[in-house]
Structure formats: structure tokens, C-alpha cells
N, C-alpha and C. Protein backbone atom coordinates (compact mmCIF):
# COMPACT_ATOMS: atom_id res chain seq x y z
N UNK A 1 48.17 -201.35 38.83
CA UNK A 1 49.55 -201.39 39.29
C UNK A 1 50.50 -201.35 38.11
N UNK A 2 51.72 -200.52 38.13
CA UNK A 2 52.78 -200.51 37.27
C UNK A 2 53.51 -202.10 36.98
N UNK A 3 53.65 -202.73 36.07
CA UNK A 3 53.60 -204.02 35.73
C UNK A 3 54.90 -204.57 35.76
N UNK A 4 55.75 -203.21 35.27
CA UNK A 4 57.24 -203.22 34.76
C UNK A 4 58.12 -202.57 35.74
N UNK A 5 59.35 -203.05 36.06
CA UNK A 5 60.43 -202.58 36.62
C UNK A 5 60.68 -201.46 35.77
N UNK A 6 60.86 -200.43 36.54
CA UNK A 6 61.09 -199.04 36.17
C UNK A 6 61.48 -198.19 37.56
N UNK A 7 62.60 -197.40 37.33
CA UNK A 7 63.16 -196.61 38.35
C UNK A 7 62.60 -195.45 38.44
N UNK A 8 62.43 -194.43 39.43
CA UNK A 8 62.53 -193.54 39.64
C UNK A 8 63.53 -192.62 40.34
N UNK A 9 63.84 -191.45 39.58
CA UNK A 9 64.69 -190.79 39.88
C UNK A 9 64.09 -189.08 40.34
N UNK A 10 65.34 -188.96 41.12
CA UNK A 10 65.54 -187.81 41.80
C UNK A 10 66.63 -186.99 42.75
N UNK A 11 67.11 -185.91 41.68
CA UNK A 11 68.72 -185.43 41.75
C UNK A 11 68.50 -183.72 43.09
N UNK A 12 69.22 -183.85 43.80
CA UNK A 12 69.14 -182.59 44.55
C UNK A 12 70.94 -182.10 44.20
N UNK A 13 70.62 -180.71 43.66
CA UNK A 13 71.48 -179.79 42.73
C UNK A 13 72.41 -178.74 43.84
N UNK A 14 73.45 -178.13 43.38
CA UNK A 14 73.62 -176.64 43.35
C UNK A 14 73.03 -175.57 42.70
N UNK A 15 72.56 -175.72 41.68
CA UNK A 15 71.51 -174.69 40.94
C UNK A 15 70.58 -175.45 39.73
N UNK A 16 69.77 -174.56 39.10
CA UNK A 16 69.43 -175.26 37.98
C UNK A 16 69.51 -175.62 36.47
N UNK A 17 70.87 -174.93 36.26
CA UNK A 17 71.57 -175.22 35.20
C UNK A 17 72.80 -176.17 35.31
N UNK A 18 72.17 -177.19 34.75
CA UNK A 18 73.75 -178.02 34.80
C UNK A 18 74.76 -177.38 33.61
N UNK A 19 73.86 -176.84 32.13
CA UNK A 19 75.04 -176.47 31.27
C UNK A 19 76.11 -175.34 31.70
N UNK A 20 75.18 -174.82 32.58
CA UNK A 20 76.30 -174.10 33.45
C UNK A 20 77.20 -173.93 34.87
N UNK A 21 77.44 -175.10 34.88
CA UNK A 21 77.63 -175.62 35.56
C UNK A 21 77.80 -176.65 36.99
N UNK A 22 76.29 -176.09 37.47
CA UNK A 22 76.01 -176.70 38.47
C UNK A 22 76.18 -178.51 38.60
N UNK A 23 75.61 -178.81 40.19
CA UNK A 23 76.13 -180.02 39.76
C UNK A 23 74.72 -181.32 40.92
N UNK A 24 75.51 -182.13 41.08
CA UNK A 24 74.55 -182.90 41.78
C UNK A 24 75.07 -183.03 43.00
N UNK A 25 74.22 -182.95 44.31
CA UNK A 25 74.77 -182.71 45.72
C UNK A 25 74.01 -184.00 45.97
N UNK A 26 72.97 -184.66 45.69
CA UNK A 26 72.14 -186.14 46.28
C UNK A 26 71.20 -187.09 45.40
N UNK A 27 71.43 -188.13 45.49
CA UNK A 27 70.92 -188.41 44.38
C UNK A 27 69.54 -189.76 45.06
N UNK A 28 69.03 -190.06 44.75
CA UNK A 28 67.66 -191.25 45.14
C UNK A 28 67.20 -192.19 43.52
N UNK A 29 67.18 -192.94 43.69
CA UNK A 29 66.56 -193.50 42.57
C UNK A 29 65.95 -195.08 42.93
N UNK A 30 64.60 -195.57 43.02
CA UNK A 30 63.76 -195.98 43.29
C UNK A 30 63.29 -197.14 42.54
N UNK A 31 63.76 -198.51 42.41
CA UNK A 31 63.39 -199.48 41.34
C UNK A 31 62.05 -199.95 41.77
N UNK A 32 60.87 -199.52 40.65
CA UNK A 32 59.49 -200.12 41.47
C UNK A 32 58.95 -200.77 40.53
N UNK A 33 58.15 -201.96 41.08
CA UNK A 33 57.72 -202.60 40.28
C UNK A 33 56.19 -203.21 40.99
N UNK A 34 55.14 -203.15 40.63
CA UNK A 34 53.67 -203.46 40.86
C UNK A 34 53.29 -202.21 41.33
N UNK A 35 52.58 -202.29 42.63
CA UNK A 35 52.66 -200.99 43.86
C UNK A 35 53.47 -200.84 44.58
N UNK A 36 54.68 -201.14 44.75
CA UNK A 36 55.74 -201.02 45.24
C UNK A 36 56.81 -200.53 44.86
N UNK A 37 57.77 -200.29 46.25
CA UNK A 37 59.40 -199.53 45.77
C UNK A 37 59.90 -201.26 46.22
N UNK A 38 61.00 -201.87 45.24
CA UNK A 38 61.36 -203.11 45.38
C UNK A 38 63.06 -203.52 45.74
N UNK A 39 63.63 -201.79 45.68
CA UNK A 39 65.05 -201.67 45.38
C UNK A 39 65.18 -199.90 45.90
N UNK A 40 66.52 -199.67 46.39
CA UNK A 40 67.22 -198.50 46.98
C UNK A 40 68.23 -197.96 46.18
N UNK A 41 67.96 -196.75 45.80
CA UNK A 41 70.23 -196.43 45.89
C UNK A 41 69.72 -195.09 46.14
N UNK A 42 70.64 -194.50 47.25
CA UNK A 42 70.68 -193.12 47.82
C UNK A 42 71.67 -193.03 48.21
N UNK A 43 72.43 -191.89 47.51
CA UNK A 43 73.68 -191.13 48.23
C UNK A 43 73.62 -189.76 47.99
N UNK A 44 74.33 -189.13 48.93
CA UNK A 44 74.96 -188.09 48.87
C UNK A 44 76.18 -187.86 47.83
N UNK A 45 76.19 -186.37 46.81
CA UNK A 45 77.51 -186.19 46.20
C UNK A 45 78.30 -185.87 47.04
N UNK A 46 80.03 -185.92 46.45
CA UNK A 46 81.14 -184.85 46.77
C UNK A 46 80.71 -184.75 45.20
N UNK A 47 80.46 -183.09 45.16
CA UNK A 47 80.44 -182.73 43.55
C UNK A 47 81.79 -181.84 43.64
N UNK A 48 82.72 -180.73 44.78
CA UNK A 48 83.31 -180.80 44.63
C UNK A 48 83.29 -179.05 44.17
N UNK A 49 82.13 -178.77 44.66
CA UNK A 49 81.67 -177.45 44.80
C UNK A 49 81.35 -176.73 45.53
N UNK A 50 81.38 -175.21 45.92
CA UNK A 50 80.91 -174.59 47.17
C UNK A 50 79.22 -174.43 46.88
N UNK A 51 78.52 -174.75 47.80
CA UNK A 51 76.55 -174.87 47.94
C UNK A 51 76.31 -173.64 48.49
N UNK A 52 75.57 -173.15 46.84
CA UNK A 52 74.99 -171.79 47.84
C UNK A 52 74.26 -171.41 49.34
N UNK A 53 74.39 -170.77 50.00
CA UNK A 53 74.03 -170.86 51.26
C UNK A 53 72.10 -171.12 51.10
N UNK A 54 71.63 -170.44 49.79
CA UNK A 54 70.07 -170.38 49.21
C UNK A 54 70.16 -171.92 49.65
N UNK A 55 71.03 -172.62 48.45
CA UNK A 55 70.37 -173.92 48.46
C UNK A 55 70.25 -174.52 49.76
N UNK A 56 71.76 -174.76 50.37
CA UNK A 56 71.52 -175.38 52.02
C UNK A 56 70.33 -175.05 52.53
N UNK A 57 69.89 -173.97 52.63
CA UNK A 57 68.90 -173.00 53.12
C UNK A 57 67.36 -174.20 52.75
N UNK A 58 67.18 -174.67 51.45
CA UNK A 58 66.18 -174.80 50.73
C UNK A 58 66.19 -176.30 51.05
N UNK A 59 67.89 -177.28 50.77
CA UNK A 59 67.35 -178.44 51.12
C UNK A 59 67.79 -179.03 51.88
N UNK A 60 68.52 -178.46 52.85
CA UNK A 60 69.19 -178.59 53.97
C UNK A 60 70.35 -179.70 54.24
N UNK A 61 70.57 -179.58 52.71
CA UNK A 61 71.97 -180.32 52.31
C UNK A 61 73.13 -179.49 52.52
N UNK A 62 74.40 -179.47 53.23
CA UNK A 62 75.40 -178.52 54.41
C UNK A 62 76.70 -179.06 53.28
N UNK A 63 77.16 -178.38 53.36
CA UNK A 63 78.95 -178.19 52.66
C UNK A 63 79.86 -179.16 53.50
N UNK A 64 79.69 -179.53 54.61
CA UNK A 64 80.12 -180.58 55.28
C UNK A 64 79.49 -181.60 54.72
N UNK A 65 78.44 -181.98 54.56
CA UNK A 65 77.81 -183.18 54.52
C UNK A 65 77.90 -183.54 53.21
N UNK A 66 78.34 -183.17 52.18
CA UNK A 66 78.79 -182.91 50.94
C UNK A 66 80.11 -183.34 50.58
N UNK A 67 80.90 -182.44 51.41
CA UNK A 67 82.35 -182.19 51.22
C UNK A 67 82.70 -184.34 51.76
N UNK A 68 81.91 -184.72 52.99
CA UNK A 68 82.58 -185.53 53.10
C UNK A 68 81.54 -187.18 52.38
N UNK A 69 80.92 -186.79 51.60
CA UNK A 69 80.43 -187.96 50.59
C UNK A 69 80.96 -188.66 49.73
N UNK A 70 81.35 -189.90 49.32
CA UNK A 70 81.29 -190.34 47.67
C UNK A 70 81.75 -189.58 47.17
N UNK A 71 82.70 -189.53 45.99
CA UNK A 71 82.96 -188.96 44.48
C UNK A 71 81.76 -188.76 43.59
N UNK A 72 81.55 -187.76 43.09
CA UNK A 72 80.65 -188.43 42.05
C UNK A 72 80.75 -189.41 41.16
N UNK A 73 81.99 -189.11 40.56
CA UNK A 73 82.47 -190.43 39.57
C UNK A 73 82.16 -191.84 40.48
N UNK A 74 82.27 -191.99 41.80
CA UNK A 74 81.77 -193.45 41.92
C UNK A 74 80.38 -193.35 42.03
N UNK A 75 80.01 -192.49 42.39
CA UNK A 75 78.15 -192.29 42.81
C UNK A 75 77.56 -192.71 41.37
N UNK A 76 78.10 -191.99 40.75
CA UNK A 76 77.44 -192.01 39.03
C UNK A 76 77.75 -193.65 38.35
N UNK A 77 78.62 -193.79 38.67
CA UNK A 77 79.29 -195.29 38.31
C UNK A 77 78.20 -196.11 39.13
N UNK A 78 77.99 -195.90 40.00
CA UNK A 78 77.13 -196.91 40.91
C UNK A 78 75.67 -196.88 40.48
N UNK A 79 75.02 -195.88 40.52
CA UNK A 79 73.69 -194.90 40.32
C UNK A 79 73.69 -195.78 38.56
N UNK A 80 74.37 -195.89 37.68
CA UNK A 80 73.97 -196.68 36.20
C UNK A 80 74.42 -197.67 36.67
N UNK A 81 74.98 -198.44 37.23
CA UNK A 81 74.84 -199.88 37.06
C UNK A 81 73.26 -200.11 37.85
N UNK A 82 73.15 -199.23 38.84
CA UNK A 82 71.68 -199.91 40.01
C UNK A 82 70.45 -199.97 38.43
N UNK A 83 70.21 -198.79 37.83
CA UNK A 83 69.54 -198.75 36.72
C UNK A 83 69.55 -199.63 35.75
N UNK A 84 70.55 -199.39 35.46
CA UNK A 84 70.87 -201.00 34.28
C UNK A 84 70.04 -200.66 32.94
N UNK A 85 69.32 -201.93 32.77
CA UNK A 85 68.40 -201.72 31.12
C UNK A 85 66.71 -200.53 31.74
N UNK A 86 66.48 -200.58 32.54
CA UNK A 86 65.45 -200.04 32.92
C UNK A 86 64.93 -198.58 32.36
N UNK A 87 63.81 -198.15 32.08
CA UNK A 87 63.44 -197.04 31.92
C UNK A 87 63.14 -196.41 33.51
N UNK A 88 62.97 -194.36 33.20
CA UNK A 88 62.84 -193.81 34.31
C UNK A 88 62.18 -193.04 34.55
N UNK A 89 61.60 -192.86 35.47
CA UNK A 89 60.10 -191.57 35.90
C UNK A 89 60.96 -190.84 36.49
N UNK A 90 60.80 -189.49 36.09
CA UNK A 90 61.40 -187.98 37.37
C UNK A 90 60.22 -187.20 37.01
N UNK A 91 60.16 -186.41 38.48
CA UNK A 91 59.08 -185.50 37.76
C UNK A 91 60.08 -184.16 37.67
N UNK A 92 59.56 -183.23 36.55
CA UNK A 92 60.25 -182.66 35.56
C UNK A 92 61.47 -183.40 35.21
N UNK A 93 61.64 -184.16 34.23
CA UNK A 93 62.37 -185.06 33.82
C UNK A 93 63.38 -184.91 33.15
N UNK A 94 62.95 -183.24 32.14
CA UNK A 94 63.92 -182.86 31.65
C UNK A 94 65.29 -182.42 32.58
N UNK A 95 64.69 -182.30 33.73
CA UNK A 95 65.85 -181.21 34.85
C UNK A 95 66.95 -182.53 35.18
N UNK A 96 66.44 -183.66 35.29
CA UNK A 96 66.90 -185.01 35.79
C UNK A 96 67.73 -185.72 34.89
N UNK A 97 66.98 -185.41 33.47
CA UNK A 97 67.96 -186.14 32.78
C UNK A 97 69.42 -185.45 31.98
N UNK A 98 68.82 -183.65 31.84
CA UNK A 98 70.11 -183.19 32.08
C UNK A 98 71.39 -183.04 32.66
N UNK A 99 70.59 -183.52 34.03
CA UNK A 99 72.22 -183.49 35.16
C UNK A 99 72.47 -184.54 35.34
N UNK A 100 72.03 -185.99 34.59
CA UNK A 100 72.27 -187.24 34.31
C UNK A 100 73.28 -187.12 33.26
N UNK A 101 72.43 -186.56 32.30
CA UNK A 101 74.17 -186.62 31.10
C UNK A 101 75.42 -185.89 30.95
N UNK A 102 75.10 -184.93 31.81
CA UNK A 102 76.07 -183.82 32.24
C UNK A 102 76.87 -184.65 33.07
N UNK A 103 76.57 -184.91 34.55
CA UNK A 103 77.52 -185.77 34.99
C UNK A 103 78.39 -187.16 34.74
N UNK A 104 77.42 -187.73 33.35
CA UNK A 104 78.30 -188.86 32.89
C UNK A 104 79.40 -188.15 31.73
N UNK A 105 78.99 -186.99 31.15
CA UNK A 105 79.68 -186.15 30.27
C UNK A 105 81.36 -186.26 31.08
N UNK A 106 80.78 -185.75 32.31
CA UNK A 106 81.76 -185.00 33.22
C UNK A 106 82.95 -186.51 33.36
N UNK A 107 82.38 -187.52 33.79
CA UNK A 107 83.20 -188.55 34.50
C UNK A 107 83.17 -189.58 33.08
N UNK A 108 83.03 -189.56 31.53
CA UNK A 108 83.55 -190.63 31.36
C UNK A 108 82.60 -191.55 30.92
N UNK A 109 81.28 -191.53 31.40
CA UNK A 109 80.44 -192.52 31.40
C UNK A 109 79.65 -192.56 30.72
N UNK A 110 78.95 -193.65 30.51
CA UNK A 110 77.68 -193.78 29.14
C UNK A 110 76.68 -194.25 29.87
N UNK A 111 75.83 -193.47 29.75
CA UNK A 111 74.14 -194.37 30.25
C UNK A 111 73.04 -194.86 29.36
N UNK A 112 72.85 -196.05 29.17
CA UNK A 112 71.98 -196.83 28.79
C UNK A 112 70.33 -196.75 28.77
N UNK A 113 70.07 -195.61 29.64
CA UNK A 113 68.73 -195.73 29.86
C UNK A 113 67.44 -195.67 28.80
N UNK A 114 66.93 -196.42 28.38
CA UNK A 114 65.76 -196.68 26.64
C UNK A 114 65.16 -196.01 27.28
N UNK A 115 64.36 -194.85 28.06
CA UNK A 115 63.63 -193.70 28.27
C UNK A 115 63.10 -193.21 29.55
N UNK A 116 63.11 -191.91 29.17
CA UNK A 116 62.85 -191.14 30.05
C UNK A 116 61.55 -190.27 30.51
N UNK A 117 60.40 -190.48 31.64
CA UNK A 117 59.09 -190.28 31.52
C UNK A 117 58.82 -188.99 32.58
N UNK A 118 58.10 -188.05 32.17
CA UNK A 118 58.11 -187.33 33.00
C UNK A 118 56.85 -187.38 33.69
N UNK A 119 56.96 -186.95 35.38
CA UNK A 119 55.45 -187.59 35.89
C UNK A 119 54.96 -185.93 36.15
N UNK A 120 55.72 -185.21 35.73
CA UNK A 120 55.03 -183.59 35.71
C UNK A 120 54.01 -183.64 34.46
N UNK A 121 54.49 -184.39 33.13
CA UNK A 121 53.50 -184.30 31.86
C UNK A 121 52.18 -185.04 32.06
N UNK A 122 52.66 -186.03 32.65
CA UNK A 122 51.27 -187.39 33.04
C UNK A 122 50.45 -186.69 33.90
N UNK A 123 50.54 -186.11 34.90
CA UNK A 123 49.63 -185.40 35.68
C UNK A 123 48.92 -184.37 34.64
N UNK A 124 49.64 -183.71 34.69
CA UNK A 124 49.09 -182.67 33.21
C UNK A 124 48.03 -182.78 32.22
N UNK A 125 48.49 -184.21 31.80
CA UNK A 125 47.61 -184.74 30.77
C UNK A 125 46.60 -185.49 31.84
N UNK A 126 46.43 -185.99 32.71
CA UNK A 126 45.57 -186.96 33.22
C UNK A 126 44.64 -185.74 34.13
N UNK A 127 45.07 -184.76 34.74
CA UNK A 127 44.44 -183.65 35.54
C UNK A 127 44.83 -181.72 34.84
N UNK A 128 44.13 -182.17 33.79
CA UNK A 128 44.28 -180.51 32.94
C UNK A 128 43.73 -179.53 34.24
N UNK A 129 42.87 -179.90 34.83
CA UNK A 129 42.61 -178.89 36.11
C UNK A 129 43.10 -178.06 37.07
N UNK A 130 43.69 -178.92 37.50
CA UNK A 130 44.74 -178.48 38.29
C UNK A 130 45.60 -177.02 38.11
N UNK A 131 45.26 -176.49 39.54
CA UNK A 131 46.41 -175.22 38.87
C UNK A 131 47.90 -175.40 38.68
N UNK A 132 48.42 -176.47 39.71
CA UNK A 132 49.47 -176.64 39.90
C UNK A 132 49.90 -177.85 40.02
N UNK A 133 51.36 -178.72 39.49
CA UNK A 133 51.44 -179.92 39.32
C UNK A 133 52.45 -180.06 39.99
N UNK A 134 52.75 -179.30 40.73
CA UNK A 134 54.37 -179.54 41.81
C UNK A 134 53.95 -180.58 42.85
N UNK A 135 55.20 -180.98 43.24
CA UNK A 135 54.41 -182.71 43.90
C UNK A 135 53.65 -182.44 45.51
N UNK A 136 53.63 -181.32 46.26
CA UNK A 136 53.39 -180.65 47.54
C UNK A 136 51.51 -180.68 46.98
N UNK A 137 51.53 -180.28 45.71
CA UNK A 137 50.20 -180.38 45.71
C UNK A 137 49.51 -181.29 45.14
N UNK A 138 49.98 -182.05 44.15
CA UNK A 138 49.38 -183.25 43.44
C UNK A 138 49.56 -184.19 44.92
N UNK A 139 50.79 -184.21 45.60
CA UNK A 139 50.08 -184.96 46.80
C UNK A 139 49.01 -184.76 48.16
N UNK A 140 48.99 -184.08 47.88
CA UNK A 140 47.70 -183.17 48.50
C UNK A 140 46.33 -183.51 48.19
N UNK A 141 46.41 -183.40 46.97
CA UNK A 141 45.17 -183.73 45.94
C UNK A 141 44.75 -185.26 45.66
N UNK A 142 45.67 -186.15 45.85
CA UNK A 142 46.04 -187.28 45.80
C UNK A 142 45.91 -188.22 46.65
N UNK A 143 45.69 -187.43 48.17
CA UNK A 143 46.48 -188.18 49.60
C UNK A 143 47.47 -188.86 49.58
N UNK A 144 48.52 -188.53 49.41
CA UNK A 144 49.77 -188.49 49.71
C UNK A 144 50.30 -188.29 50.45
N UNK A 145 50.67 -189.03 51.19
CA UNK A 145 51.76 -187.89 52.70
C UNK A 145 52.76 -187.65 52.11
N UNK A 146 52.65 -185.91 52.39
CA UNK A 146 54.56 -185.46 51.80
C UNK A 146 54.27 -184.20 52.72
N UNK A 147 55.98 -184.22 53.34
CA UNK A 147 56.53 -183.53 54.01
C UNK A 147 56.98 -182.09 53.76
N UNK A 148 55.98 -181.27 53.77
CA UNK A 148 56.54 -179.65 53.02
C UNK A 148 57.57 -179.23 53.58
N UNK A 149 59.12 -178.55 52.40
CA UNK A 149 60.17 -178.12 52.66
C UNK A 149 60.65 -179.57 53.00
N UNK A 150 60.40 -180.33 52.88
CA UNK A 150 61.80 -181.65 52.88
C UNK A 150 62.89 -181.36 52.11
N UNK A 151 62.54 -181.23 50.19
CA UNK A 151 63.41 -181.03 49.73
C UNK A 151 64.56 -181.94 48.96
N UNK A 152 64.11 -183.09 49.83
CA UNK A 152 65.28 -184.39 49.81
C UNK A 152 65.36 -185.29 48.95
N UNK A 153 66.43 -186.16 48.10
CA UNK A 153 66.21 -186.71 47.19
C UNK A 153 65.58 -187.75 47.37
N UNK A 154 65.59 -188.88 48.72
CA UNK A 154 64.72 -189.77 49.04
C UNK A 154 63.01 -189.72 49.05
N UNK A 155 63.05 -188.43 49.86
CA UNK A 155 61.75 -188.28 49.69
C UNK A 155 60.83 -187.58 48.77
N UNK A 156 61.55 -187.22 48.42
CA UNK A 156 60.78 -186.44 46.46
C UNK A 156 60.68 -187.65 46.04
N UNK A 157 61.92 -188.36 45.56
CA UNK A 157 61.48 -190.30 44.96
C UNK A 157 60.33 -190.88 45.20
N UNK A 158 60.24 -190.53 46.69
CA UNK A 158 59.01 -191.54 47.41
C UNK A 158 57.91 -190.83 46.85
N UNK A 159 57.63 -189.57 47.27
CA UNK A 159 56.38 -188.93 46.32
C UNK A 159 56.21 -189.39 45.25
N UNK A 160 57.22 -188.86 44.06
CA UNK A 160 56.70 -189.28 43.02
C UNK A 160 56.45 -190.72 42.67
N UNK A 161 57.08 -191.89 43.46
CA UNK A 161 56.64 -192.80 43.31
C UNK A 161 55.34 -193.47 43.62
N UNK A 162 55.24 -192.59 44.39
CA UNK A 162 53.64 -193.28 45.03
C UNK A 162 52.53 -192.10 43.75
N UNK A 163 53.04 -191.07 43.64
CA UNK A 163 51.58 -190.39 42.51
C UNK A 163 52.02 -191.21 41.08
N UNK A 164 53.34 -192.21 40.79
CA UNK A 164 52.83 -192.60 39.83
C UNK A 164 52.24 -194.14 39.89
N UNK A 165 51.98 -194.60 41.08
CA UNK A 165 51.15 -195.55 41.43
C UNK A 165 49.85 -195.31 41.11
N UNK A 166 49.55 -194.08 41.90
CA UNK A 166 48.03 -193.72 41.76
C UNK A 166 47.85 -193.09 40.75
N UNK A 167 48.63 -192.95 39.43
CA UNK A 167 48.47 -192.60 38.20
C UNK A 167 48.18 -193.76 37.32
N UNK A 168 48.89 -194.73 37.55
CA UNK A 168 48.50 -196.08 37.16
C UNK A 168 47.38 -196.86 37.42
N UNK A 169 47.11 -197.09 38.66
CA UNK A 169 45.55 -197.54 38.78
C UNK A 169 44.23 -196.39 38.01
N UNK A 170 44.66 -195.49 38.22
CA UNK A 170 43.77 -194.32 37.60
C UNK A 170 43.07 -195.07 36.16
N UNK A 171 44.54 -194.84 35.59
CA UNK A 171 44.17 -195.53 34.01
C UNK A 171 43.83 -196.89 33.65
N UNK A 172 43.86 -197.48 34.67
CA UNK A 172 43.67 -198.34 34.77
C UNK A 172 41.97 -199.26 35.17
N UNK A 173 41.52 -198.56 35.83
CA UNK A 173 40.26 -198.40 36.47
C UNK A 173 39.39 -197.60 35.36
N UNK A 174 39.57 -196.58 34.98
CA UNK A 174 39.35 -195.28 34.02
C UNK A 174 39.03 -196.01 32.77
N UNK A 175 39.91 -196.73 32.15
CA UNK A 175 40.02 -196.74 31.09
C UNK A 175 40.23 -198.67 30.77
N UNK A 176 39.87 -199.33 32.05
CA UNK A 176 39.48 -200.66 31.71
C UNK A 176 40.74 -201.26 31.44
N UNK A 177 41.64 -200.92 31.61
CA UNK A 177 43.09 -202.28 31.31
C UNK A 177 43.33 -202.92 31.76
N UNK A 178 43.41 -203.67 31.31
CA UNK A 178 44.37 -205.04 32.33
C UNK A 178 45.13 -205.03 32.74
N UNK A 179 46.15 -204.51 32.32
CA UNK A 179 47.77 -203.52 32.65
C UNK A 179 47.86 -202.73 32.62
N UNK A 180 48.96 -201.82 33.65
CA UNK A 180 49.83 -200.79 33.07
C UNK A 180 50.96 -201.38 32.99
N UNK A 181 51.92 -200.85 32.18
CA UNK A 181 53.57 -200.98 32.42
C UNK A 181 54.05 -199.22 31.73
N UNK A 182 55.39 -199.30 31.90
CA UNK A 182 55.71 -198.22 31.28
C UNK A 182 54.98 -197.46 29.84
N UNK A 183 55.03 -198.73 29.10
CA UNK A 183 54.59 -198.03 27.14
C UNK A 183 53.38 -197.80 27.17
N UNK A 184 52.24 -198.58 28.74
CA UNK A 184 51.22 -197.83 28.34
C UNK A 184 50.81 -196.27 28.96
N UNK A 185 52.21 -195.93 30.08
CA UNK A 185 51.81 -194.64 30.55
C UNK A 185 52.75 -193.97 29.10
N UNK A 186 53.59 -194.28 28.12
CA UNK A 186 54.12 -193.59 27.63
C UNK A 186 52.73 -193.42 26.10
N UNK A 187 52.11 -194.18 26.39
CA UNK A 187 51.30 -194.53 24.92
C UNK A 187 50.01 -193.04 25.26
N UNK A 188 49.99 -193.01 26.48
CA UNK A 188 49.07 -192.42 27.21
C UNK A 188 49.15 -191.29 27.30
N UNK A 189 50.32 -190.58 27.03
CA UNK A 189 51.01 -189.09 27.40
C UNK A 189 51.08 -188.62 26.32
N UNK A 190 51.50 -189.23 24.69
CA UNK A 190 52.13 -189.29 23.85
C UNK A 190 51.51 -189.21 22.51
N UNK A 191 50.48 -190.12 22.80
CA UNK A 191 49.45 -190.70 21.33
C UNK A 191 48.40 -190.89 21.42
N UNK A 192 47.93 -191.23 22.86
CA UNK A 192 46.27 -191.30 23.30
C UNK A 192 45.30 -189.77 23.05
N UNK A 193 45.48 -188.87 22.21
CA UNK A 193 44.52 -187.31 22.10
C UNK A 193 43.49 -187.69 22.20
N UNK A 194 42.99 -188.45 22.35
CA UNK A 194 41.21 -188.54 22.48
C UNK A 194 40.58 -189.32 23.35
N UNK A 195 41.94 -189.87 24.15
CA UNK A 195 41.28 -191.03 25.20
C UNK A 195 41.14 -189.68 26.71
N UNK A 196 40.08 -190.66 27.13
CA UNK A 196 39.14 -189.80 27.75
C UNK A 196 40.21 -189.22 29.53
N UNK A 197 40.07 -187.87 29.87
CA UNK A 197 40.99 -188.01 31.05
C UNK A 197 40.07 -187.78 32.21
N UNK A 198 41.01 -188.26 33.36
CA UNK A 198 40.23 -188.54 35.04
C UNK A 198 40.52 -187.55 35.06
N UNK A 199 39.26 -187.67 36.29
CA UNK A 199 39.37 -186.42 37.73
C UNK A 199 40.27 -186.36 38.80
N UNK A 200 40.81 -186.10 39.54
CA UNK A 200 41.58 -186.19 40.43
C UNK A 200 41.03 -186.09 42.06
N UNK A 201 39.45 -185.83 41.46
CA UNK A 201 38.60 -185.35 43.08
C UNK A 201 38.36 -186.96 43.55
């Protein structure tokens, strides 16, 4: 079990460049601590933009349902205080933490977060096999219940929160620890080249 309070995050966009502008339409972020989710924050943006009809299409997030949400500036204001000192799991992390600093860029704000873990690399490194590490199939592979075409920021959270549960006992079982907490999935991704990796069957 994950030892340490640590959030997980997960941003649903207008596109996938925030440097160019896109923005954040929903946001989920997940405070978990043992095998568990222990804490909530989910909202919807007003980012304050027109949503390509693709995206609605993809995550069935509507220009109404948008138009009448939250500011971002308070979403974002809210979304770092729920976080606080905590580190954060997204899977592809880089995509997450870009439109994290982009939107505090945007409104003003400073985020605190001491690091950022990606649960696309940990799979990677823990299941080199795999053809594919998108969460539809690592939960698949995993037993996971996940909902194909959801799309949603709640429930992407919930996925990845639960494969990095069962990423944690993995190494845990695997490799004889007494713990996990964050530094040892980060020790694990990072500096471990020779420690030995699981199967996923």
C-alpha cells in the first residue's frame, strides 16, 4: 500500500497544447493515502473558451456545461490549496503539469507542489511488455474496471489511482518492502536500473 498522502491528478482540456493556448475544461484530483482515495476536489472549468465540437465529441464535456462553471481563477485557487505540501501522480504527467503551470501562469498563482510522478513511466518501467500503457489497457491487464470513452476527469483519477495501488503492492510483494510511499516509487523509476521488474500476467 502507498504509505504517503499523495494526490492524484487529472485535467480534461480544449486541446493539447497549453503553450498554445488551450486550456482546462475539468479538473479531478484525488488525495490517497494507503489503498485508498481519502479526499475529493472535482470541478468543472469556465476557461472561457469555445470547445471544439472534436473535444465535446470525445469527452462529452458541452459549452453549456462549461460556460456555466467556476472561474478558473477560483478553481485553480481552490485545486492548490486542496493539494497543499503534497506530491502528485498523473498519468502522462508531463501533459498535467503543463496545464498546471500554465493556468497558474495565467491567474497569478504559485504552486508548491515538491513533485511530480508520472504513472505512464512506472508502468513502463515495471511492464516493458506491454504494447500499450494507456490506462483502457493497463486496466484491462490489471483488472480494473474502467469505462471505455468516459473520458472524464473523475474517472481517469479513479483509474489511475487504483493502477497506482496495484503498482505499489507489486513492488512491494516483488521486491520484499515493507513500504511504499512516494520516494520509493520515485527511487524505483529513477535509480533502481537493475532492480528486477514484474509481470503484469
Amino acid at each position: 500500500m502507498l504509505t504517503n498522502s499523495t494526490i492524484v491528478l487529472d485535467f480534461e482540456t480544449t486541446g493539447l497544447r497549453c503553450d498554445e493556448g488551450d486550456r482546462v475544461t475539468e479538473v479531478a484530483a484525488l488525495r490517497v493515502c494507503g489503498n485508498r482515495v481519502v479526499e475529493r476536489f472535482e470541478s468543472l472549468v469556465n476557461c472561457r473558451m469555445r470547445i471544439p465540437a472534436y473535444i465535446s465529441k470525445f469527452t462529452g464535456i458541452t459549452q453549456s456545461m462549461v460556460d456555466a462553471a467556476p472561474e478558473a481563477a477560483s478553481v485553480f485557487r481552490d485545486l492548490l490549496a486542496f493539494i497543499g505540501p503534497d506530491p502528485v501522480v498523473a498519468h502522462n504527467a508531463g501533459f498535467d503539469q503543463g496545464f498546471l503551470d500554465a493556468e497558474c501562469r495565467r491567474h497569478g498563482l504559485v504552486h508548491q507542489v515538491p513533485d511530480f510522478l508520472c504513472s505512464v513511466q512506472l508502468t513502463r518501467r515495471l511492464f516493458p511488455d506491454l504494447k500499450s500503457h494507456a490506462l483502457g489497457c493497463l486496466a484491462s491487464r490489471l483488472g480494473i474496471p474502467f469505462a471505455p470513452g468516459a473520458h472524464r476527469a473523475a474517472v481517469d483519477a479513479s483509474v489511475t489511482a487504483n493502477i497506482l495501488f496495484r503498482v505499489s503492492d507489486i513492488l512491494r510483494s516483488r521486491f520484499d518492502l515493507a513500504r511504499v510511499d512516494f520516494q520509493s516509487l520515485r527511487q524505483f523509476l529513477y535509480t533502481q536500473d537493475d532492480m528486477p521488474v514484474a509481470s503484469a500476467a
